[in-house]
Protein backbone atom coordinates (compact mmCIF):
# COMPACT_ATOMS: atom_id res chain seq x y z
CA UNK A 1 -51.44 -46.97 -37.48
CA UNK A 2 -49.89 -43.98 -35.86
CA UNK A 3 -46.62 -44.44 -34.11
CA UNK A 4 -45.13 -43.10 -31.20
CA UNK A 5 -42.56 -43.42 -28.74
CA UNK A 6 -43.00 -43.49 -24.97
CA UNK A 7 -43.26 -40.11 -23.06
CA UNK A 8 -40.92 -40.34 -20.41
CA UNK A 9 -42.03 -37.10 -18.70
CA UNK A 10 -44.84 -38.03 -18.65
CA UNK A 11 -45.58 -41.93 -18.35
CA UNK A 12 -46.07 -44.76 -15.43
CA UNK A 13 -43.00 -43.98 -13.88
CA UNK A 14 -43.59 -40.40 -13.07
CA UNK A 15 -47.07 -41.46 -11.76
CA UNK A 16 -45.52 -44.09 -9.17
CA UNK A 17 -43.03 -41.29 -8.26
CA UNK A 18 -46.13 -38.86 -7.60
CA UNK A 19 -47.18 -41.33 -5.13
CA UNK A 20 -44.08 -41.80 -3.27
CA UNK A 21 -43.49 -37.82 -3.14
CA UNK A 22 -47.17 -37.85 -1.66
CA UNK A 23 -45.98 -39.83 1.30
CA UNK A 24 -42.57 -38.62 2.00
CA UNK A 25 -40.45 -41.70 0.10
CA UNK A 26 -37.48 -40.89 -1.83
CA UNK A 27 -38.09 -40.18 -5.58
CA UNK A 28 -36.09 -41.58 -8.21
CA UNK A 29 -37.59 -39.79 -11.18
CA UNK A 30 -39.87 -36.94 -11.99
CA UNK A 31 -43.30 -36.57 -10.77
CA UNK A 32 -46.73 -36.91 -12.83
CA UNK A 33 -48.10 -33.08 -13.02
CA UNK A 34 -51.48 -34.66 -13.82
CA UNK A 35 -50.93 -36.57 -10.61
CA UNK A 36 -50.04 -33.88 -8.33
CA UNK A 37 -52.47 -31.48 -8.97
CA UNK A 38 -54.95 -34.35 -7.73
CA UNK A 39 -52.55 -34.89 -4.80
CA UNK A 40 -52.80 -31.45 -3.83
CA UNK A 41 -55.54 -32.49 -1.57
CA UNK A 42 -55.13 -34.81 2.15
CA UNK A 43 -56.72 -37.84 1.78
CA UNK A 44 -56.90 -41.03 4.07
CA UNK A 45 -56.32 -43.01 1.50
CA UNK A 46 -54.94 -43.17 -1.72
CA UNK A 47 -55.70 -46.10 -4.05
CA UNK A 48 -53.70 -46.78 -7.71
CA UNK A 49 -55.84 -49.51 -9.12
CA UNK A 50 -54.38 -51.03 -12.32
CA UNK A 51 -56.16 -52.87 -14.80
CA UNK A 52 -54.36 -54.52 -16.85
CA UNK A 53 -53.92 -53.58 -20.79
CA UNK A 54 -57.29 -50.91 -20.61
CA UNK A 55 -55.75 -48.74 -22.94
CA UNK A 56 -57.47 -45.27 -24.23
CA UNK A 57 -58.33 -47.32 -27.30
CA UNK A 58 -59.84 -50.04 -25.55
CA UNK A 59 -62.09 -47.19 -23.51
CA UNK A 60 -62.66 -45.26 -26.82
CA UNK A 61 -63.90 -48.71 -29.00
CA UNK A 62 -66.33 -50.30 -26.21
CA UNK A 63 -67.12 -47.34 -23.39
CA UNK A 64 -70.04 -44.23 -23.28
CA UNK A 65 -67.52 -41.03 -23.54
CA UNK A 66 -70.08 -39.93 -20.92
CA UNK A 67 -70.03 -43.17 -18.63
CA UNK A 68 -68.34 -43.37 -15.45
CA UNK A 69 -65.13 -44.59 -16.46
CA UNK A 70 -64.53 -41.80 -19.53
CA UNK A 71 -66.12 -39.14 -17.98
CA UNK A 72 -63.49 -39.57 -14.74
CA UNK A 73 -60.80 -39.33 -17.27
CA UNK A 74 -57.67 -36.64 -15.90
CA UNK A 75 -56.17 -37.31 -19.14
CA UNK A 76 -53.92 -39.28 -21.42
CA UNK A 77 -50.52 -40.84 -20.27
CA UNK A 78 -47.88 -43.22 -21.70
CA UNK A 79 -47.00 -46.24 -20.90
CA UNK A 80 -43.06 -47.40 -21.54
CA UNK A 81 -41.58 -49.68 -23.61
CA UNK A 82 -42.38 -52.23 -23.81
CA UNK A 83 -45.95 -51.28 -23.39
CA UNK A 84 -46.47 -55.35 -21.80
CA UNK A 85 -47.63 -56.07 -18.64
CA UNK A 86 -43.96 -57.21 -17.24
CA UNK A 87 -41.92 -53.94 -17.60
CA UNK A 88 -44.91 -51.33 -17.16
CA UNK A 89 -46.21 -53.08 -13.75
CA UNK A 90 -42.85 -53.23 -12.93
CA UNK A 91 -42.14 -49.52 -13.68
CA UNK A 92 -45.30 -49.04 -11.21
CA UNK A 93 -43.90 -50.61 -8.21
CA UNK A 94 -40.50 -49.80 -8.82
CA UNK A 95 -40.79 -46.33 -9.53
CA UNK A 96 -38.11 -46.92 -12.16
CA UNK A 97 -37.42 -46.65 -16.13
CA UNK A 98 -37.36 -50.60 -17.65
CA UNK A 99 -33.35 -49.68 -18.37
CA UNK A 100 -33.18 -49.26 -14.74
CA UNK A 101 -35.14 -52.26 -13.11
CA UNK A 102 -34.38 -54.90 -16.62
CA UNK A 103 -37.64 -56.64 -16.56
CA UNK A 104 -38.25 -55.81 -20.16
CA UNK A 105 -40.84 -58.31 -21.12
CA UNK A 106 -42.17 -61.68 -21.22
CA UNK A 107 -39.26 -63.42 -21.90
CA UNK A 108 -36.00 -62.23 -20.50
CA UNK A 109 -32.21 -63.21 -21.35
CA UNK A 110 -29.71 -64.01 -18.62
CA UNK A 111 -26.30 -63.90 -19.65
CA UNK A 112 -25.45 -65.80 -16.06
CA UNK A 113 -27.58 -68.78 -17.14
CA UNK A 114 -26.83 -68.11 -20.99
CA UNK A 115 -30.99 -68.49 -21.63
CA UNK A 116 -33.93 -67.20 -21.79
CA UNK A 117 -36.71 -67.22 -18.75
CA UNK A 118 -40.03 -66.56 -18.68
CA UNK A 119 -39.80 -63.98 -15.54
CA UNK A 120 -42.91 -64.23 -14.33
CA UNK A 121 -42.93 -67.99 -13.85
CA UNK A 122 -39.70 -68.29 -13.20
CA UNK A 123 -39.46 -71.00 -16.04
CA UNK A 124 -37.36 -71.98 -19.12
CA UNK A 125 -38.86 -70.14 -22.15
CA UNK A 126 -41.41 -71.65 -24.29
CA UNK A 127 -40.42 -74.18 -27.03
CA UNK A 128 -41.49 -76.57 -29.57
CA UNK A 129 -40.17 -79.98 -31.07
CA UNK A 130 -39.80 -80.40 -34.95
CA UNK A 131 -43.36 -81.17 -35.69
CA UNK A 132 -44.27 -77.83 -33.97
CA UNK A 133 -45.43 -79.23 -30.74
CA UNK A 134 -45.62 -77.63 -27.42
CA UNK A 135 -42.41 -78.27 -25.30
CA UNK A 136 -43.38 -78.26 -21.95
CA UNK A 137 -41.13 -76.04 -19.89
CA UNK A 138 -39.08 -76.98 -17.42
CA UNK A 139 -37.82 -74.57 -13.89
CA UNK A 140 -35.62 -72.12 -15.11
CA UNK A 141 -33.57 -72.92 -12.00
CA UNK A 142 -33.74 -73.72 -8.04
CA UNK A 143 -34.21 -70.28 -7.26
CA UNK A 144 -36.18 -66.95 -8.65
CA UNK A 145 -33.85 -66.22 -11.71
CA UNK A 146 -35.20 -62.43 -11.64
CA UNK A 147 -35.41 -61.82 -8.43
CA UNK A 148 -32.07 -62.77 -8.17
CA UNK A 149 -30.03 -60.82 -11.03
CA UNK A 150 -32.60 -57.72 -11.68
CA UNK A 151 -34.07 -57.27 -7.86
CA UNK A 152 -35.88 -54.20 -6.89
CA UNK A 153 -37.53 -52.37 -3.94
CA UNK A 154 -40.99 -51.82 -4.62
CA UNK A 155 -43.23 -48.72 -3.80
CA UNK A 156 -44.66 -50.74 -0.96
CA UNK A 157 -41.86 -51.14 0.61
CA UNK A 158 -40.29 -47.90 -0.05
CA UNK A 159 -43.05 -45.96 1.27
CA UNK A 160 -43.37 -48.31 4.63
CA UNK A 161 -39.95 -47.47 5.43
CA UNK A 162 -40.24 -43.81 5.05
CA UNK A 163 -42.61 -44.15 7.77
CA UNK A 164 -45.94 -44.39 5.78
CA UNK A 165 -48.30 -46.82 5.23
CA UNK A 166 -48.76 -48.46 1.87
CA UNK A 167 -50.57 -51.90 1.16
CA UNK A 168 -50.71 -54.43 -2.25
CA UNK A 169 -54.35 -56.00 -3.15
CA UNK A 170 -53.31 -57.98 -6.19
CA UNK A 171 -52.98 -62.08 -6.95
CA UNK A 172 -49.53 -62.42 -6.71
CA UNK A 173 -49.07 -60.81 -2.99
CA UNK A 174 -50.16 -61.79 0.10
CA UNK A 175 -53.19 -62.09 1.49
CA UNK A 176 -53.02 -63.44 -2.68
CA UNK A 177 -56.38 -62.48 -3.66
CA UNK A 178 -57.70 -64.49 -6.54
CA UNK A 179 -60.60 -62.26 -8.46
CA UNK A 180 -62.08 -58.87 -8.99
CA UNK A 181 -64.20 -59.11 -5.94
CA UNK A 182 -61.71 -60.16 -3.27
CA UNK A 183 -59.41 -57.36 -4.37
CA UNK A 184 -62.13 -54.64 -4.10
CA UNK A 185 -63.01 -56.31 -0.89
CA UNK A 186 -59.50 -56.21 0.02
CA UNK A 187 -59.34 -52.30 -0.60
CA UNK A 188 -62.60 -51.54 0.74
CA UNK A 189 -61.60 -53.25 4.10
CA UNK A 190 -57.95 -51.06 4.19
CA UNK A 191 -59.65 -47.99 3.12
CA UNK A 192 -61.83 -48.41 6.22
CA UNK A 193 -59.40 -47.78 8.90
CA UNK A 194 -58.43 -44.79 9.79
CA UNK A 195 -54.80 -44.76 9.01
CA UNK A 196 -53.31 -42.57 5.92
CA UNK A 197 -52.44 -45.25 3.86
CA UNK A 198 -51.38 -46.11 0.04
CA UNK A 199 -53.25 -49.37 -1.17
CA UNK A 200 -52.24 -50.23 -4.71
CA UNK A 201 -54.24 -52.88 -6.50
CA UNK A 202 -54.09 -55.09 -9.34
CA UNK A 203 -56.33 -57.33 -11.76
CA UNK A 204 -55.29 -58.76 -15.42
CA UNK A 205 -58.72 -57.85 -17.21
CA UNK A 206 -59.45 -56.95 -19.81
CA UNK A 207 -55.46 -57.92 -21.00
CA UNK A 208 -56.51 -61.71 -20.45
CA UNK A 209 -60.27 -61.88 -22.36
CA UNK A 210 -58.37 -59.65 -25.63
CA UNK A 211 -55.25 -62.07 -25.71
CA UNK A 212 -57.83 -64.65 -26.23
CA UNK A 213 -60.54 -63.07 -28.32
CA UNK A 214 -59.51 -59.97 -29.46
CA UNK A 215 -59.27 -56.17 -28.58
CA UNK A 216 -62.56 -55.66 -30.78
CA UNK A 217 -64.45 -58.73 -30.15
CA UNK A 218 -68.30 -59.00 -28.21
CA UNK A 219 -66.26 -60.53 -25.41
CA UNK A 220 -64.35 -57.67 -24.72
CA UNK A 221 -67.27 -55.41 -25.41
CA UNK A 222 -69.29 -57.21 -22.62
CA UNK A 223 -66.52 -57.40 -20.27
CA UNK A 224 -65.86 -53.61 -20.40
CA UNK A 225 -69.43 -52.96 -19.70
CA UNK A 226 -69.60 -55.10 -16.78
CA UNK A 227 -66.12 -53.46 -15.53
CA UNK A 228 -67.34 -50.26 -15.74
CA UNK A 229 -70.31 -51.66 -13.62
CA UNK A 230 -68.27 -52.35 -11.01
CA UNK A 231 -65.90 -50.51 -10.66
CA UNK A 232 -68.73 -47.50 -10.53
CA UNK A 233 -70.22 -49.44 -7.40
CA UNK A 234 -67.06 -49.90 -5.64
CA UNK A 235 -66.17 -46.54 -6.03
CA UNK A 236 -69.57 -45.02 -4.14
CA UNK A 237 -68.53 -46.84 -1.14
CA UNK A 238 -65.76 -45.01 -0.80
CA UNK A 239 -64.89 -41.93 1.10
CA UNK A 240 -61.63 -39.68 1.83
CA UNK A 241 -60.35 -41.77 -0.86
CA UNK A 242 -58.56 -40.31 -4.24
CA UNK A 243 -59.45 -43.29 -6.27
CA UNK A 244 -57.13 -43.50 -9.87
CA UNK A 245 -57.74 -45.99 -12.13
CA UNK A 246 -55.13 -46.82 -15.09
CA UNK A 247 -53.90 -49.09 -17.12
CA UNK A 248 -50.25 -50.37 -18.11
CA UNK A 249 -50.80 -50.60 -21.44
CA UNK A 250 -53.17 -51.59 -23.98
CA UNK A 251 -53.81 -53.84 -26.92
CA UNK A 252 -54.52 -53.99 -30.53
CA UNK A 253 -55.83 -56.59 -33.16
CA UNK A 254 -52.76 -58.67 -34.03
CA UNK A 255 -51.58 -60.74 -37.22
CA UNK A 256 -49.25 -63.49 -35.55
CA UNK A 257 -46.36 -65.18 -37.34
CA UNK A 258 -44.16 -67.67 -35.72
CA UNK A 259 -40.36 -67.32 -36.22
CA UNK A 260 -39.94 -71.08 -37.18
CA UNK A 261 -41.55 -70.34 -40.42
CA UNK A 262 -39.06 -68.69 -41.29
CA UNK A 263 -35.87 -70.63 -41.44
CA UNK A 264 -33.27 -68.25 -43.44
CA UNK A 265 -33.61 -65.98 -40.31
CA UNK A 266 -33.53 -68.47 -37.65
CA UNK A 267 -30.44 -69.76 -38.87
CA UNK A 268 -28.71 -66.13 -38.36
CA UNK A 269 -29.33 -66.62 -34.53
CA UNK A 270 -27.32 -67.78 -31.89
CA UNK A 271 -30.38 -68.23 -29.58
CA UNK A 272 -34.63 -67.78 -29.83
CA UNK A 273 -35.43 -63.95 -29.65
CA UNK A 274 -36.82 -63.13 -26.50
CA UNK A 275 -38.49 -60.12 -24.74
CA UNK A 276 -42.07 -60.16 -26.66
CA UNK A 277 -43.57 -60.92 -29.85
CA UNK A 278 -43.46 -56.77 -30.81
CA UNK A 279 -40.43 -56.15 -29.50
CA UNK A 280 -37.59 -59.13 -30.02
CA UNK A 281 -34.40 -58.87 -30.11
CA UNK A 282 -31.93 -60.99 -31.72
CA UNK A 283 -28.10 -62.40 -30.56
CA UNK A 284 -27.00 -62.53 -34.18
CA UNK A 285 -24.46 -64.92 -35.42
CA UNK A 286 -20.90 -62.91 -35.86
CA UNK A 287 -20.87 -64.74 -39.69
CA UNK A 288 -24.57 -63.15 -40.53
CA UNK A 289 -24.27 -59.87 -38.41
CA UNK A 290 -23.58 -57.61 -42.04
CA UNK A 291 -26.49 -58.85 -43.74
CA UNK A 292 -28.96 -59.84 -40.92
CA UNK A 293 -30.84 -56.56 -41.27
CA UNK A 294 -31.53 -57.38 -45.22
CA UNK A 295 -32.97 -61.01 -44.25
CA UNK A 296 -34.82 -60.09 -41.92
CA UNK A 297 -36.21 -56.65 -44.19
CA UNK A 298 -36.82 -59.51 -46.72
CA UNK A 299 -39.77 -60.45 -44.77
CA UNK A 300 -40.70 -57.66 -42.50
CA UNK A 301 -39.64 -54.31 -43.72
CA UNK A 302 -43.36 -53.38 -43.77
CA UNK A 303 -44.47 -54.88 -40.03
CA UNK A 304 -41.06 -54.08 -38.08
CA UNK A 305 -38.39 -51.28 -37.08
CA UNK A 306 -34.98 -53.46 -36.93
CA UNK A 307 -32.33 -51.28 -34.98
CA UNK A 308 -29.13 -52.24 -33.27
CA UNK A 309 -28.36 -52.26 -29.76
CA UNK A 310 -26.18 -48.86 -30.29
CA UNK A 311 -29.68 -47.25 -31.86
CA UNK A 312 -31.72 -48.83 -28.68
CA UNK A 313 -29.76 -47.35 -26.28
CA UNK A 314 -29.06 -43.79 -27.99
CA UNK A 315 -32.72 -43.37 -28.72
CA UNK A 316 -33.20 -43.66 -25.08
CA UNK A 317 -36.47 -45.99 -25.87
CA UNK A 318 -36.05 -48.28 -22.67
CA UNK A 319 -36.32 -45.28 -20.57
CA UNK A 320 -33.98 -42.09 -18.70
CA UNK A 321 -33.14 -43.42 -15.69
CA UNK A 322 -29.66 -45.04 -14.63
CA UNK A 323 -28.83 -47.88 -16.74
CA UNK A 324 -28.93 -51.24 -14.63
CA UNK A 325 -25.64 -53.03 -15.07
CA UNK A 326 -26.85 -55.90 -16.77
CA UNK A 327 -28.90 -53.88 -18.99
CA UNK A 328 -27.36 -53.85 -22.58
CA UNK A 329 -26.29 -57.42 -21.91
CA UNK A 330 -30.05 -58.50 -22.21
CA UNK A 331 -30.61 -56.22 -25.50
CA UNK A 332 -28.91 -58.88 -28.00
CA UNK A 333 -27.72 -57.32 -30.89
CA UNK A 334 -31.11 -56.33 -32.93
CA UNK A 335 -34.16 -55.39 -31.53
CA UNK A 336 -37.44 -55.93 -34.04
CA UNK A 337 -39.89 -53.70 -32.90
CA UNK A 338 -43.42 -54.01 -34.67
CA UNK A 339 -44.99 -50.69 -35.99
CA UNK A 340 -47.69 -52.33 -37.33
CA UNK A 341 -50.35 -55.00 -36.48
CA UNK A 342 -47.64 -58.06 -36.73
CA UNK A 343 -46.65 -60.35 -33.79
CA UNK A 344 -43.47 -62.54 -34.43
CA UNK A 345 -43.92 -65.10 -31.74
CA UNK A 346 -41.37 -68.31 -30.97
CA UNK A 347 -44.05 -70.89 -31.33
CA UNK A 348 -46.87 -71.62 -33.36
CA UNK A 349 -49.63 -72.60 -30.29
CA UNK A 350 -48.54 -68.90 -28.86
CA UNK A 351 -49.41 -67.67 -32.75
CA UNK A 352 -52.45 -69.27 -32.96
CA UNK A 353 -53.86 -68.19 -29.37
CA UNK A 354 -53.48 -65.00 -29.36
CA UNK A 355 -55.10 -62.58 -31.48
CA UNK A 356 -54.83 -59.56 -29.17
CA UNK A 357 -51.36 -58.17 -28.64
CA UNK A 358 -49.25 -55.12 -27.29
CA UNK A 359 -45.71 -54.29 -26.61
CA UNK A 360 -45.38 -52.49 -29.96
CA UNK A 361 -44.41 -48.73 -31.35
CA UNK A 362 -48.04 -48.39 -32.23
CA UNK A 363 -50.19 -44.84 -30.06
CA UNK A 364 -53.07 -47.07 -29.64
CA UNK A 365 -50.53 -49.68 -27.31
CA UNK A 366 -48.84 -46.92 -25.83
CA UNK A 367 -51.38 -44.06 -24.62
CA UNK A 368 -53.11 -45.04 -21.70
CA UNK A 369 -55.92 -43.27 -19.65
CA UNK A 370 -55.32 -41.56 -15.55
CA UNK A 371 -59.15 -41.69 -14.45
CA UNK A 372 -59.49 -40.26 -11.11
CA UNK A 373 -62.35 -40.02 -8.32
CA UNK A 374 -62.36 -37.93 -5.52
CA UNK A 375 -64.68 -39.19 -2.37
């Protein structure tokens, strides 16, 4: 597999920033050239719709390189790192660099609750018993752990207060459309007033059908097609409309492990690694910090890049932008990052469910596609 590292010149951040430039918001990082040069151009409206994990690769393996999707392709991007759905959506609403904004994957660590949350449903992380049974988890706490140490202003909100008009057509914001149809719908109705307006929009295909069968599978085959399908006919029914179409990551076929297997490293650690499966990091014992890097090499030398939080943060691989405070506080003081097909998850029902993964070093994660329609 060829590696790479995140462009940060040239990545999700830069393309949010693009859009905010567009309609006189504040900018917090560089703009996307590939993005401008489209933007050159007055539209009515101007739609970023995001769909989730459709990687180059996963365009290259199941799409025509003359269908509609391919064939609207600007170019190639990056995603960050993480490449996972939690930091790089993030990085598109917030316009910021995962050091700056601190979502940095799945499963976060808060030093105030001294734990690790699942961010995105505001819950403990997952766990198992001794017979490697599911855990159920429990609330994190009374209150939105995430939104409450690591909050952010998104683009939507940015943009409204500059004095533009921006709108959300995704599940988790209101009017809290629930499928691909009643977001379409959703955009199609906005598009239709008259207004200048930014709508961004959001659904978690093909990320959820490759988590569950595989990047390579007939599933996700089929699905693409019919994607491509639609997203074709929404498109004609569009006019004065710059329509891009990305992705926030993508996904590759993954070999899973689960961390319990593996007892001589688990007892190094003060806590469960957190973050993702391709990218944990580890709060390391003080009586096992010397020779952590050889017991963990033991095992993974091959599958994972182990480097300490000083090589993290030096290499600059969270991003450019202004370090949030609580930043190297959630780092821990490893971080395994896979460069090859392995997953290292914290239980073995994750391991066994998921052979489709991402947040890796790996191009094929990292390179995503800007595929833009003019109307």
């Amino acid at each position: 597999m060829n590696n790479c590292k995140p462009d940060y010149d040239n990545c999700l951040v830069n393309l949010s920033n693009s859009i905010l430039k567009y309609f006189g918001a504040e900018t917090s990082a560089p703009t996307l050239k590939m993005a401008d040069k489209l933007l050159e151009k007055e539209y009515t409206n101007v739609v970023v719709l995001l769909m989730d994990a459709m990687g180059i690769s996963i365009l290259e393996n199941h799409l025509e390189s003359d269908g509609f999707l391919r064939s609207h392709m600007v170019g190639p991007y990056s995603s960050v790192f993480p490449p996972t759905t939690v930091a790089a959506t993030t990085s598109v609403l917030s316009g910021l660099y995962p050091n700056e904004h601190g979502w940095l994957g799945w499963d976060v660590f808060f030093p105030e609750l001294d734990k690790n949350v699942t961010v995105f449903t505001n819950s403990n992380q997952l766990s198992e018993d001794e017979k490697g049974e599911i855990i159920e988890p429990t609330p994190a706490a009374d209150y939105n752990v995430v939104y409450r140490y690591l909050p952010y202003k998104n683009i939507i909100t940015r943009i409204n207060e500059a004095g533009g008009k921006a709108y959300a057509s995704m599940p988790f914001m209101d009017p809290f459309p629930q499928d691909l149809d009643c977001i379409l719908k959703r955009v199609e109705d906005l598009c239709a007033t008259p207004e200048k307006k930014f709508i961004y929009a959001y659904w978690n295909e093909p990320d959820n059908t490759m988590h569950l069968y595989g990047p390579e599978s007939n599933e996700t085959r089929d699905l693409m097609i019919q994607l491509e399908n639609r997203l074709e006919e929404f498109s004609s029914d569009l006019s004065d409309t710059l329509l891009i179409i990305t992705a926030d990551h993508s996904q590759i076929e993954s070999k899973n492990y689960c961390i319990n297997d593996y007892p001589d490293i688990t007892r190094c650690l003060v806590r469960m690694p957190s973050i993702e499966p391709r990218a944990l990091n580890f709060f390391v014992k003080e009586e096992y910090k010397q020779e952590f890097p050889k017991i963990f090499a033991d095992t993974f030398k091959d599958k994972f890049l182990l480097l300490t939080k000083e090589e993290i943060i030096e290499s600059n691989l969270f991003g450019i932008g202004k370090e949030h405070a609580l930043f190297r506080d959630l780092l821990g003081d490893y971080i395994a990052i896979s460069i090859a097909d392995a997953s290292l998850f914290v239980t073995h029902k994750e391991a066994s469910m998921m052979p489709g993964g991402h947040a890796g070093l790996t191009k094929e994660e990292m390179e995503i596609p800007l595929i833009a329609i003019s109307k």
